[in-house]
Protein backbone atom coordinates (compact mmCIF):
# COMPACT_ATOMS: atom_id res chain seq x y z
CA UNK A 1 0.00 0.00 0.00
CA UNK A 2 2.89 2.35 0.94
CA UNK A 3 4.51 1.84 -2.30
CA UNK A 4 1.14 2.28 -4.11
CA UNK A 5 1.15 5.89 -2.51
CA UNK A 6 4.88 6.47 -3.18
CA UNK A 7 4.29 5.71 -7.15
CA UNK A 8 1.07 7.85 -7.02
CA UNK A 9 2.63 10.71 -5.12
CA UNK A 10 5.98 10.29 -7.42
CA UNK A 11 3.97 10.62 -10.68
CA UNK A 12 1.91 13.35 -9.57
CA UNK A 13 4.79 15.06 -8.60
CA UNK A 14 6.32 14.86 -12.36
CA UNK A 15 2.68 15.82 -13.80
CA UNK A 16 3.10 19.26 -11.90
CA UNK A 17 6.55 19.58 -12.88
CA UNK A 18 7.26 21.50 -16.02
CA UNK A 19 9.65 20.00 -18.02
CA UNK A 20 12.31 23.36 -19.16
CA UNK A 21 12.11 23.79 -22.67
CA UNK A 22 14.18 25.12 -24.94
CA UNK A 23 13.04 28.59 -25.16
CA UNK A 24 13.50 28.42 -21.68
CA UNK A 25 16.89 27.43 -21.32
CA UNK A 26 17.85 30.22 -24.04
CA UNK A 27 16.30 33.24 -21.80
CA UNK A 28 17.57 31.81 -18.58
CA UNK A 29 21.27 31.43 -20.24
CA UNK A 30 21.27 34.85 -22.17
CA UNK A 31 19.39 36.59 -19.37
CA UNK A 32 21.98 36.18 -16.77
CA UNK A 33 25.10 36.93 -19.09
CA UNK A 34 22.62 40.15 -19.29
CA UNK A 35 22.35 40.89 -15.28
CA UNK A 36 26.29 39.56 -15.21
CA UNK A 37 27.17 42.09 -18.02
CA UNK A 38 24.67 44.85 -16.01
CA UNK A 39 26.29 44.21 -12.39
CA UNK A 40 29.43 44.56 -13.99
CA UNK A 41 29.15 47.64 -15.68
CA UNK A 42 27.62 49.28 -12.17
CA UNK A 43 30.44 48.49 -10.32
CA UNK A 44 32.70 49.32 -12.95
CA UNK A 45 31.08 52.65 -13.20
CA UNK A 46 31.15 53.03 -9.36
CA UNK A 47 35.07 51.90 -9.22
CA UNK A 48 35.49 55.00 -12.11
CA UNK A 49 33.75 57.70 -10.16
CA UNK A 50 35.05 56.76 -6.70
CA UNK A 51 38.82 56.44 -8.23
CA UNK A 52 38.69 59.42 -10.34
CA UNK A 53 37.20 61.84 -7.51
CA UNK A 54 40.41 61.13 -5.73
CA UNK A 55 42.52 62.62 -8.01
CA UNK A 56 42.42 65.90 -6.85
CA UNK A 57 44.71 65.69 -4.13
CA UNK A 58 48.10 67.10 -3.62
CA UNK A 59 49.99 63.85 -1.97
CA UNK A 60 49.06 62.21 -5.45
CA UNK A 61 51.27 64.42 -7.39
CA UNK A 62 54.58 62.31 -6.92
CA UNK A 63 52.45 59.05 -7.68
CA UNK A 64 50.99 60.54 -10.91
CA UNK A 65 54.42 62.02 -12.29
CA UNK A 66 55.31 57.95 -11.80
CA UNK A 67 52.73 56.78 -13.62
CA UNK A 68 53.21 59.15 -16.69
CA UNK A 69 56.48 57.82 -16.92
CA UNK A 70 55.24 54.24 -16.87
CA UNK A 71 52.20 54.91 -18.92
CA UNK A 72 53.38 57.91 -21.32
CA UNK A 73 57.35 57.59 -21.55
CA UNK A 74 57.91 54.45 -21.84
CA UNK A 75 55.49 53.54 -23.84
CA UNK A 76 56.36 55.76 -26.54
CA UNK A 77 59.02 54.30 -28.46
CA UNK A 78 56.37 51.39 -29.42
CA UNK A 79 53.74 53.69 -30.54
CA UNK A 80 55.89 56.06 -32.68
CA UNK A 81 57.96 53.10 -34.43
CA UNK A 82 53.95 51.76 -35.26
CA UNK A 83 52.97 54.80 -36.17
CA UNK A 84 56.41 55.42 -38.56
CA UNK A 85 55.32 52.22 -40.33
CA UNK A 86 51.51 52.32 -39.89
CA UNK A 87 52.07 56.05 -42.04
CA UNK A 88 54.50 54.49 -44.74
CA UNK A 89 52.08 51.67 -45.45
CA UNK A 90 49.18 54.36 -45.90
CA UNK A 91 51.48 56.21 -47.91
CA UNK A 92 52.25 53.43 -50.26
CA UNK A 93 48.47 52.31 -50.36
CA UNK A 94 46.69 55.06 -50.66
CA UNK A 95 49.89 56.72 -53.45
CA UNK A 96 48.49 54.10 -56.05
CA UNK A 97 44.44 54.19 -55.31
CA UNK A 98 45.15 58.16 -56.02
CA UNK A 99 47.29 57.91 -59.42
CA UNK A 100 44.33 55.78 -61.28
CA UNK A 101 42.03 58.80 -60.71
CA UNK A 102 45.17 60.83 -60.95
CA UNK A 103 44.77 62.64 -57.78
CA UNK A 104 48.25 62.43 -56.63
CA UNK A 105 48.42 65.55 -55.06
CA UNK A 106 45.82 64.77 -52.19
CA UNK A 107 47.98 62.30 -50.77
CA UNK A 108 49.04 64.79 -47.75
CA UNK A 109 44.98 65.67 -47.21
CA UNK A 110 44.21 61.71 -47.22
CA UNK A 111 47.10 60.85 -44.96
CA UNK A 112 46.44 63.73 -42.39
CA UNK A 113 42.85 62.92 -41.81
CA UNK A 114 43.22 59.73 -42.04
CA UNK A 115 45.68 59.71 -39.19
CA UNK A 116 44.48 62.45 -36.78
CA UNK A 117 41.10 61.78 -36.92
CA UNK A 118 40.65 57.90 -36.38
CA UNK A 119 43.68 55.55 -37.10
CA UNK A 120 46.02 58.02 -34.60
CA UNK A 121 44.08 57.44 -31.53
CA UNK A 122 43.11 54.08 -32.22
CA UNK A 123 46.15 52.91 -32.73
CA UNK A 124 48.21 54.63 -29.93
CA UNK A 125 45.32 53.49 -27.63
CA UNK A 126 45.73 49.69 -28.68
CA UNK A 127 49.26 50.02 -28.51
CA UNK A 128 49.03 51.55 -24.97
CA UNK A 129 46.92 49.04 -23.93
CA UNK A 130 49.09 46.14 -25.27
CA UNK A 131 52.56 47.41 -23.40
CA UNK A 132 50.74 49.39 -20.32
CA UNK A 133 47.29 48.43 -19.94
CA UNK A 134 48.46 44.46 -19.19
CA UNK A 135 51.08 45.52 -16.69
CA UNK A 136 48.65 47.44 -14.95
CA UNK A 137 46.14 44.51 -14.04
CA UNK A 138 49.22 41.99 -13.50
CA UNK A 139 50.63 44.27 -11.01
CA UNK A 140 47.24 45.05 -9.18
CA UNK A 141 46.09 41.44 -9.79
CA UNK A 142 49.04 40.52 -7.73
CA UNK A 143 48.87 43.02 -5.14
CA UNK A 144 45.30 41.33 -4.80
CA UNK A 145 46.32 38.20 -4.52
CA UNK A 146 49.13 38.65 -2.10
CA UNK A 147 46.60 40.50 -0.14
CA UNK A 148 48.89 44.06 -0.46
CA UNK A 149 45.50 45.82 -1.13
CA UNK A 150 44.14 44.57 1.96
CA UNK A 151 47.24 45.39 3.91
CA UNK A 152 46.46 49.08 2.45
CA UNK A 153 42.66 49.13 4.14
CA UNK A 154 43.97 47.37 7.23
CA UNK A 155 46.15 50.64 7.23
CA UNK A 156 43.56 52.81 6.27
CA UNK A 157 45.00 53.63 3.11
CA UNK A 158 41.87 53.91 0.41
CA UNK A 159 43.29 51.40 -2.50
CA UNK A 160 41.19 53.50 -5.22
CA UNK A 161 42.88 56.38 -4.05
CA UNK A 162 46.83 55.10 -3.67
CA UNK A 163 46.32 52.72 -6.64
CA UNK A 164 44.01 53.99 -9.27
CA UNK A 165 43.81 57.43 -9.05
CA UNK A 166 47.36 57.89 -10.38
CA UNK A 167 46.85 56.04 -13.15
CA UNK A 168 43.64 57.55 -14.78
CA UNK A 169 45.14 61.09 -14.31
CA UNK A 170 48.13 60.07 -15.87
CA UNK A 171 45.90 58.73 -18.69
CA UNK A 172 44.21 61.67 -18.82
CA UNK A 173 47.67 63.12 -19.57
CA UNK A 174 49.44 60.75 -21.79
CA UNK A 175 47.38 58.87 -24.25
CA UNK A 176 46.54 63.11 -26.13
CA UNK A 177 50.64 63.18 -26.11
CA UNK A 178 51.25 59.63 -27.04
CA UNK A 179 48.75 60.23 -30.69
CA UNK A 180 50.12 63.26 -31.18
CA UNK A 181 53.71 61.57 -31.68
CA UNK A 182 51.65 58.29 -33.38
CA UNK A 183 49.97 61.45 -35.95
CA UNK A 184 53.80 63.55 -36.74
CA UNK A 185 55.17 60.62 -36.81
CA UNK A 186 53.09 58.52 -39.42
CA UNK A 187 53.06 61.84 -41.64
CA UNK A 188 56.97 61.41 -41.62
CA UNK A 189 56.36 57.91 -42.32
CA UNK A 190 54.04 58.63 -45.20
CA UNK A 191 56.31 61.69 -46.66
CA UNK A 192 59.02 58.91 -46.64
CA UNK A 193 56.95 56.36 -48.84
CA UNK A 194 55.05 58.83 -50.75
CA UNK A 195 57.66 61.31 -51.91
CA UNK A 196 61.01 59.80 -51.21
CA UNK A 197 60.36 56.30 -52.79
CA UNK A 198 57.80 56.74 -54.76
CA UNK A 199 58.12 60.61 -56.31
CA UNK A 200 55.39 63.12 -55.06
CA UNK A 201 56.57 66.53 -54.62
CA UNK A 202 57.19 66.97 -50.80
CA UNK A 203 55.96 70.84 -50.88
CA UNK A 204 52.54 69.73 -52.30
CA UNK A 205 52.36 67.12 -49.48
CA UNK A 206 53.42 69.09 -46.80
CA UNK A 207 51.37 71.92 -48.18
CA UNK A 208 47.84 69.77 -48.17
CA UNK A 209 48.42 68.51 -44.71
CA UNK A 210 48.49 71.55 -43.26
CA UNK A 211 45.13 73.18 -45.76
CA UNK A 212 43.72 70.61 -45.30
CA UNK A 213 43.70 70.25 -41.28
CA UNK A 214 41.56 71.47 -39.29
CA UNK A 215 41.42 72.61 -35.37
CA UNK A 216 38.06 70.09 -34.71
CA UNK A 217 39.78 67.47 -36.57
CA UNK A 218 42.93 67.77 -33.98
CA UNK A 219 40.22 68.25 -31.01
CA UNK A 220 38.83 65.05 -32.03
CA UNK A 221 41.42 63.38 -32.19
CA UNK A 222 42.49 64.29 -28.70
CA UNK A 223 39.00 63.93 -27.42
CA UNK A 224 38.89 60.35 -28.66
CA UNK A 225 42.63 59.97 -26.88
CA UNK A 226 41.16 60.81 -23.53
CA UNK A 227 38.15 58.60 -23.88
CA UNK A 228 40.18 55.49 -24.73
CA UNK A 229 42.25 56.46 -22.20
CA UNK A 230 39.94 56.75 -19.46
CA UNK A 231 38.21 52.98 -20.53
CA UNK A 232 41.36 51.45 -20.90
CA UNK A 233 43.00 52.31 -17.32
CA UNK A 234 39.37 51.85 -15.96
CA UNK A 235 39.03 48.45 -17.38
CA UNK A 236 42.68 47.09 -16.78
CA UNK A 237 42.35 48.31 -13.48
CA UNK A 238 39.26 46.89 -12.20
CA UNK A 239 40.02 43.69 -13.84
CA UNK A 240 43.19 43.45 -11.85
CA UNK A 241 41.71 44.71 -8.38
CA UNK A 242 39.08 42.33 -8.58
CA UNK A 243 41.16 39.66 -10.00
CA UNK A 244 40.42 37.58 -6.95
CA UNK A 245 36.49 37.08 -7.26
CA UNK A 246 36.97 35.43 -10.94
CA UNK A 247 34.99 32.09 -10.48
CA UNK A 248 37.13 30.41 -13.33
CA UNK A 249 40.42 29.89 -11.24
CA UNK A 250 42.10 31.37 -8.23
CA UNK A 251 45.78 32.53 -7.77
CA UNK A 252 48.46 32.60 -10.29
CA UNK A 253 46.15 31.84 -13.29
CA UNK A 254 42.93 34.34 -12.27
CA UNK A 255 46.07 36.96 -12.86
CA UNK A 256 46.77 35.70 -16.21
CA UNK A 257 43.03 34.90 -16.96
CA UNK A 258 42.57 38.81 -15.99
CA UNK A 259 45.50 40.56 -17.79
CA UNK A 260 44.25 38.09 -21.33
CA UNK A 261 40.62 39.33 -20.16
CA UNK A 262 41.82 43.25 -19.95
CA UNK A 263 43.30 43.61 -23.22
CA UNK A 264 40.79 41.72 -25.18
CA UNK A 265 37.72 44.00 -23.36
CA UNK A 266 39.82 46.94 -23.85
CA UNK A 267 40.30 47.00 -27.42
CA UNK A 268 36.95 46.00 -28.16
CA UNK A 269 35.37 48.87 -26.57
CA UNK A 270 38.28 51.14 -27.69
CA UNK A 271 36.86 50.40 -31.14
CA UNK A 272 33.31 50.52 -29.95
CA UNK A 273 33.84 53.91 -28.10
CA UNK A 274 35.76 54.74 -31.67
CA UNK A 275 32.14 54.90 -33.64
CA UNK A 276 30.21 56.35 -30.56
CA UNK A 277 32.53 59.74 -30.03
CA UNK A 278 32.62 59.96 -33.99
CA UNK A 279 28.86 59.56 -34.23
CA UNK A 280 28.62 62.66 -32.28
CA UNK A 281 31.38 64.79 -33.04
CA UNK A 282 31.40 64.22 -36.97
């Protein structure tokens, strides 16, 4: 009798039961990457705001003169030998499109605008990001790790403020500078390719890069620099302070799993912020 009731209760039990569909399964899957992706932009948001009110403060001085060298200085032999060779290759490209409408003389206006108003910035920022934005979360992904960032609340020492801060004003500051040098020095590049190799008068090319530039097309340029700039030591940062909550590994490999997951993030939205700022400053 008592298995009678078991069976009954047991099948009764599987009648009331929903089996989960398909359609199901697809909104429960997609609709928590969604809240993931939402929490995670909130606290990234929150990380920004609370790290970048704390640069105003005179003891950060010495710390953000540090990271301008890290950031800025150092990373700008990379970004003007890319830009050098990023500018001849234009140069070279865009030299024999031009002669079969035999509109030679443009090259300077192509290569200027071409250069200071979208490959410049994005360029130096991916660069930036490749040499400065990975060393960034290593180093605070291992400060995390080796509990140093706790050491620095246990001192009351605010990590945003000691760690952070520095580093997005010295963003602020270096990534305009950095694609200034990436935009002189892929004009040089293209002069070299366009008129030394391959014959265009040098006067006419100088002469159209400098008609043909304009003061919103440099303020663009810059504006983009600081955007990128401010997503890239945002991202890298907050990957590598909150390298320890990854639920994919722990230790040694959530640093590695955090620097890979920095760069990759970074340059996608650096090209994704590329379209947005253009949208509304074209």
């Amino acid at each position: 009798m008592a298995d009678n009731s078991t069976v009954e209760t047991t099948t009764e039990s599987a009648v009331l039961t929903p089996k989960k569909g398909l359609l199901n399964s697809f909104f429960d899957f997609f609709g928590g990457k969604a809240l993931r992706l939402n929490n995670d932009l909130g606290a990234m948001a929150i990380f920004f705001f609370r790290s970048f009110f704390m640069i105003f403060r005179i003891k950060a001085i010495p710390d953000i003169i540090q990271q301008i060298y890290f950031i800025g200085a150092k990373s700008a032999q990379i970004v003007m030998l890319v830009g050098f060779f990023t500018g001849m290759v234009l140069g070279l490209q865009l030299y024999f499109v031009l002669v079969k409408f035999g509109s030679v003389g443009v090259l300077g206006t192509a290569i200027a605008l071409t250069l200071i108003r979208e490959m410049g910035p994005v360029l130096a920022a991916i660069m930036i990001t490749a040499r400065a934005g990975s060393a960034m979360t290593a180093e605070i992904g291992i400060q995390r790790i080796s509990e140093q960032i706790d050491a620095l609340a246990t001192m009351r020492i605010d990590p945003l403020g000691y760690l952070i801060s520095p580093r997005i004003a010295a963003a602020i500051i270096s990534f305009p500078i950095l694609t200034a040098f990436f935009d002189l020095i892929g004009i040089l590049g293209a002069w070299v390719s366009g008129c030394l190799l391959l014959g265009v008068n040098s006067g006419t090319y100088f002469y159209r890069v400098v008609s043909s530039t304009q003061f919103d097309d440099i303020s663009g340029g810059f504006i983009k620099s600081i955007v990128f700039g401010l997503l890239v030591v945002t991202i890298c940062c907050f990957q590598g302070f909150f390298t320890h909550m990854r639920t994919d590994s722990f230790g040694a490999k959530s640093v590695s799993l955090s620097t890979t997951s920095a760069v990759v993030i970074s340059c996608v939205m650096i090209l994704i912020s590329d379209y947005v700022v253009t949208s509304f400053i074209v």
